[in-house]
C-alpha atoms as a PDB file:
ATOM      1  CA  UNK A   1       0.000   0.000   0.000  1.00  0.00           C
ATOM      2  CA  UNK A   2       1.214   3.189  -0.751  1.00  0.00           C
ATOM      3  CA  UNK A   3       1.103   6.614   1.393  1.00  0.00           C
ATOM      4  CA  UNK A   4      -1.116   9.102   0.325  1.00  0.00           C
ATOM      5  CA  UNK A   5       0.045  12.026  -1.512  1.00  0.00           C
ATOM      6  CA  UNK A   6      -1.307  15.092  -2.206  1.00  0.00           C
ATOM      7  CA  UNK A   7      -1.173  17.526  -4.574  1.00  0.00           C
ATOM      8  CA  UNK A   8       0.261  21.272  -4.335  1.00  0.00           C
ATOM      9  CA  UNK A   9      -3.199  23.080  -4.234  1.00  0.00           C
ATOM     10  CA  UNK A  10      -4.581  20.889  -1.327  1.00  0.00           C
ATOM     11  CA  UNK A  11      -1.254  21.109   0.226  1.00  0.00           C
ATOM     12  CA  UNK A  12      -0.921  24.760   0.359  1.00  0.00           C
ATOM     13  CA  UNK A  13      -4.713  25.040   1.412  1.00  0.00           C
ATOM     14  CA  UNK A  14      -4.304  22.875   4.264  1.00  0.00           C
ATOM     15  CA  UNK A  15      -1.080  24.596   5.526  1.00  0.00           C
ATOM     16  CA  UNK A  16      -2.327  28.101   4.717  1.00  0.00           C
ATOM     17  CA  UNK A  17       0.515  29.018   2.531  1.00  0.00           C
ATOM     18  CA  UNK A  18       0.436  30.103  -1.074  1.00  0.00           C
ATOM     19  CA  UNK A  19       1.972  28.329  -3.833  1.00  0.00           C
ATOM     20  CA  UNK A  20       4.484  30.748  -4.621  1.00  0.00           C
ATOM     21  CA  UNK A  21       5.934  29.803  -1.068  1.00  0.00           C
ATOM     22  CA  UNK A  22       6.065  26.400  -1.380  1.00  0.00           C
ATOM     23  CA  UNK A  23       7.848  26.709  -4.671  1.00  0.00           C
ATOM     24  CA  UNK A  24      10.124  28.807  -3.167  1.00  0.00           C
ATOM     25  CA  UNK A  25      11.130  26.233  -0.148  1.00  0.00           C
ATOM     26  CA  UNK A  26      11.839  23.997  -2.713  1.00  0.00           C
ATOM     27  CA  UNK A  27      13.853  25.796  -4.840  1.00  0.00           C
ATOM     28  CA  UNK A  28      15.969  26.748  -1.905  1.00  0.00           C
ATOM     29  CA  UNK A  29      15.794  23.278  -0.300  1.00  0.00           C
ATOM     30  CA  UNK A  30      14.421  23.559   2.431  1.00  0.00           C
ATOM     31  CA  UNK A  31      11.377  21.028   0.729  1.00  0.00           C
ATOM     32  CA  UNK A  32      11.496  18.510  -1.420  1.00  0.00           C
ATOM     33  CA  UNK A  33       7.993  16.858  -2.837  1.00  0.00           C
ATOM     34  CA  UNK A  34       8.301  12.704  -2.066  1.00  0.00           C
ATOM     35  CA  UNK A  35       7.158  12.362  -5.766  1.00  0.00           C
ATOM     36  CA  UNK A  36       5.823  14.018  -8.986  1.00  0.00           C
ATOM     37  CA  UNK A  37       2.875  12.721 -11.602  1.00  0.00           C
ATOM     38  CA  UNK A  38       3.905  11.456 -15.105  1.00  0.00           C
ATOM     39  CA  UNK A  39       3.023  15.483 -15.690  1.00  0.00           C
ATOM     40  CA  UNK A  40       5.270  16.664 -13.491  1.00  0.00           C
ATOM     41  CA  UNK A  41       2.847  17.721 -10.696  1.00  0.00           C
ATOM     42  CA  UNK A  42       4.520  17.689  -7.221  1.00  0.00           C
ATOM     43  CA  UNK A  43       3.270  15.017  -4.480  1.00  0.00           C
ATOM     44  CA  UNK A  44       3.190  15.374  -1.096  1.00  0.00           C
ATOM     45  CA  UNK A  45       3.396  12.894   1.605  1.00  0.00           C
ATOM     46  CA  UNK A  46       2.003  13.644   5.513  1.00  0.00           C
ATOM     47  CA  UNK A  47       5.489  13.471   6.290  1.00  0.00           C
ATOM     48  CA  UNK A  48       6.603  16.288   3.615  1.00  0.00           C
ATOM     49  CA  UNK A  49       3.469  18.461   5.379  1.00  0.00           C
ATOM     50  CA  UNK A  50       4.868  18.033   8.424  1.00  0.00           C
ATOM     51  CA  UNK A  51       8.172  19.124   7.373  1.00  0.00           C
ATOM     52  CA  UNK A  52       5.986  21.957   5.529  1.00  0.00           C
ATOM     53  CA  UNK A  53       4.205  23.317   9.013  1.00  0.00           C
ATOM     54  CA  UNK A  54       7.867  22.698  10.678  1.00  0.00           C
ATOM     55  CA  UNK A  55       9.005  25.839   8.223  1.00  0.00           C
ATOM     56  CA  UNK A  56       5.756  27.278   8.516  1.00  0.00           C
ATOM     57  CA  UNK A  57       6.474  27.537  12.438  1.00  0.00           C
ATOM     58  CA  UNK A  58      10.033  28.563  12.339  1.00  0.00           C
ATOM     59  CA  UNK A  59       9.264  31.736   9.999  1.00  0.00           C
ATOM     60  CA  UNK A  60       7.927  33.804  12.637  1.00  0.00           C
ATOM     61  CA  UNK A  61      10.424  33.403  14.922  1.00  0.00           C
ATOM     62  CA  UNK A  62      12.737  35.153  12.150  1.00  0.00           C
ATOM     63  CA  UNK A  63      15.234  31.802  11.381  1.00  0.00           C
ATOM     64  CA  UNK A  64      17.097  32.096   8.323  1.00  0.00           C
ATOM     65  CA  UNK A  65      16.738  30.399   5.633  1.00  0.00           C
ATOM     66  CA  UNK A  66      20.232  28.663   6.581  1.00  0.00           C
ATOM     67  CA  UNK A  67      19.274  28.300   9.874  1.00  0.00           C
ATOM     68  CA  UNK A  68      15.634  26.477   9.210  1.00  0.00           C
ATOM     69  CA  UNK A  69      17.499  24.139   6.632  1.00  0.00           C
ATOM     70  CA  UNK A  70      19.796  23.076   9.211  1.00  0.00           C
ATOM     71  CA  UNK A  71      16.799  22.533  12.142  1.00  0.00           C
ATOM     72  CA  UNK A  72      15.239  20.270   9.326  1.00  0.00           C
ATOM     73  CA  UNK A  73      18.424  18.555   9.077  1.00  0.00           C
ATOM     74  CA  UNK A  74      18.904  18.205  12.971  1.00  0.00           C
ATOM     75  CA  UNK A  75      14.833  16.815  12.992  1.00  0.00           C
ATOM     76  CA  UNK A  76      15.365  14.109  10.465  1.00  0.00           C
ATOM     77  CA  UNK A  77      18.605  13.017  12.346  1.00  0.00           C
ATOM     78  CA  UNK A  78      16.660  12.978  15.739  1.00  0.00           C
ATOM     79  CA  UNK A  79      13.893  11.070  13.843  1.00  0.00           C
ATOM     80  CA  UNK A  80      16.908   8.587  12.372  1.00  0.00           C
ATOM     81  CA  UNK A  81      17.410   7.822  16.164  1.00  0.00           C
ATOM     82  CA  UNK A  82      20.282  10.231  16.636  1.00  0.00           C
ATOM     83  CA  UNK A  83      21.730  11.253  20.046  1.00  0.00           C
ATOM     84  CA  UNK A  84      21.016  15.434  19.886  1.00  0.00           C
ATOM     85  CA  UNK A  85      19.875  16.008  23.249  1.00  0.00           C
ATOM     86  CA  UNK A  86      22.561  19.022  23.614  1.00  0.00           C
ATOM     87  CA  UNK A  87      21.343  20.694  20.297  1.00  0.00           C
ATOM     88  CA  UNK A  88      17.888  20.370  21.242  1.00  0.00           C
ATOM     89  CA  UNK A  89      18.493  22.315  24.370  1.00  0.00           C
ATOM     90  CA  UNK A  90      20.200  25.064  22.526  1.00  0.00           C
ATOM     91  CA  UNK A  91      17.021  25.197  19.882  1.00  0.00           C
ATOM     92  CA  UNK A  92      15.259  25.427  22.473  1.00  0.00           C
ATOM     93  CA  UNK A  93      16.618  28.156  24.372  1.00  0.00           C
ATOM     94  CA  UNK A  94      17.210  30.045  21.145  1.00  0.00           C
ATOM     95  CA  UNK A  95      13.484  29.205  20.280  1.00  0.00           C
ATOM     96  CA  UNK A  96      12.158  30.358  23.690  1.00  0.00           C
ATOM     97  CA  UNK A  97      14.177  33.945  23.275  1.00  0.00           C
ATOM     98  CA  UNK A  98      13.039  34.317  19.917  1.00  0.00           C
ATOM     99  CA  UNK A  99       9.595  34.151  20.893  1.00  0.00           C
ATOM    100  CA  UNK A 100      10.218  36.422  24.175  1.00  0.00           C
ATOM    101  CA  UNK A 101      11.377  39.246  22.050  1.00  0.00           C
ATOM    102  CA  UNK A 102       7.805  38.576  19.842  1.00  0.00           C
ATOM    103  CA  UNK A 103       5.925  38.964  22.807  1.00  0.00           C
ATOM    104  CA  UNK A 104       7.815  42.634  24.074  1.00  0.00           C
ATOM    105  CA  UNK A 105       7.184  43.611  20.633  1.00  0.00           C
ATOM    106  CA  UNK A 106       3.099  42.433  20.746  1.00  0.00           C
ATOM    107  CA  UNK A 107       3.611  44.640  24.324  1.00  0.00           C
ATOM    108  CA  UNK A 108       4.487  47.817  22.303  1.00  0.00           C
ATOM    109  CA  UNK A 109       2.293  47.183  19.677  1.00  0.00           C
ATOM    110  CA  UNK A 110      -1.125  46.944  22.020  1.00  0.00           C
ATOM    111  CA  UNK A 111       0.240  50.206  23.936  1.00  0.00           C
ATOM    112  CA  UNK A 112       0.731  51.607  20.546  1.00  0.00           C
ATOM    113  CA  UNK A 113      -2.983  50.714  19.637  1.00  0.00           C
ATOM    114  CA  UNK A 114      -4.165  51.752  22.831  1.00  0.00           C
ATOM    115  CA  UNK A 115      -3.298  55.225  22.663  1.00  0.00           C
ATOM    116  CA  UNK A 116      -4.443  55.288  18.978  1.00  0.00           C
ATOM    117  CA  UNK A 117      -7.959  54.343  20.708  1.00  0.00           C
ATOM    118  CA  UNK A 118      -7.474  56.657  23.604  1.00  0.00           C
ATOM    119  CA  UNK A 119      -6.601  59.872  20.657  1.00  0.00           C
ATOM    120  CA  UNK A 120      -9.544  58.906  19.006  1.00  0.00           C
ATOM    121  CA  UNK A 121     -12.287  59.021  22.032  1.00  0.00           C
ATOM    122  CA  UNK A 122     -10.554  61.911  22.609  1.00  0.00           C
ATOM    123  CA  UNK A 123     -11.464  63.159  19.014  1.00  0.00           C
ATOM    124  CA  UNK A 124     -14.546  62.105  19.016  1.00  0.00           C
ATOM    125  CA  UNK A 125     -15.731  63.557  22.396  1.00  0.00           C
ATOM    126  CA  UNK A 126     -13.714  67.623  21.346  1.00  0.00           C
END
């Protein structure tokens, strides 16, 4: 039995991500379809998705394109049954700051909105 594969419209509407970006991951690598149709259509397995929404989930916390190649790398060694425990700590701390430094930035953005609000009751009630 074979795995199920999907194509590139059903895989970009189930990850929310436009074609155009999963073209791009694979040109640079940091994709690669399992298979393609006799036409040359791409095929996706629920293992390349996963690897999809792995990049998907890294891009926020502003990894390079370098550096999100090399996490993919590290994930298919740990899933090869590689000893990483020490590299996984590091992600993870690096992860964890990464995501701090979203948050402060979320921080300034509410306060930004909430004066925006506050200006415009203000307006309103002048």
């Amino acid at each position: 039995m074979t795995a199920a594969t999907h194509h590139i419209g059903a895989v970009a509407e189930r990850t929310g991500l436009s074609l155009r970006s999963l073209r791009h991951w694979e040109e640079v690598g940091l994709i690669t379809p399992s298979a393609r149709t006799e036409g040359g259509f791409r095929l996706y397995t629920e293992e390349d998705i996963d690897r999809i929404l792995l990049v998907r989930r890294m891009k926020p916390l502003g990894y390079s394109l370098e550096e999100m190649g090399a996490l993919i790398a590290l994930s298919e060694e740990i899933d090869a049954g590689a000893d990483a425990v020490g590299r996984l700590e590091e992600l993870l701390a690096d992860a964890t700051q990464r995501r701090e430094k979203l948050r402060r930035t979320l921080d300034m953005a509410d306060e930004f909105i909430a004066i925006l609000e506050s200006r415009r009751a203000d307006a309103r009630d002048a």
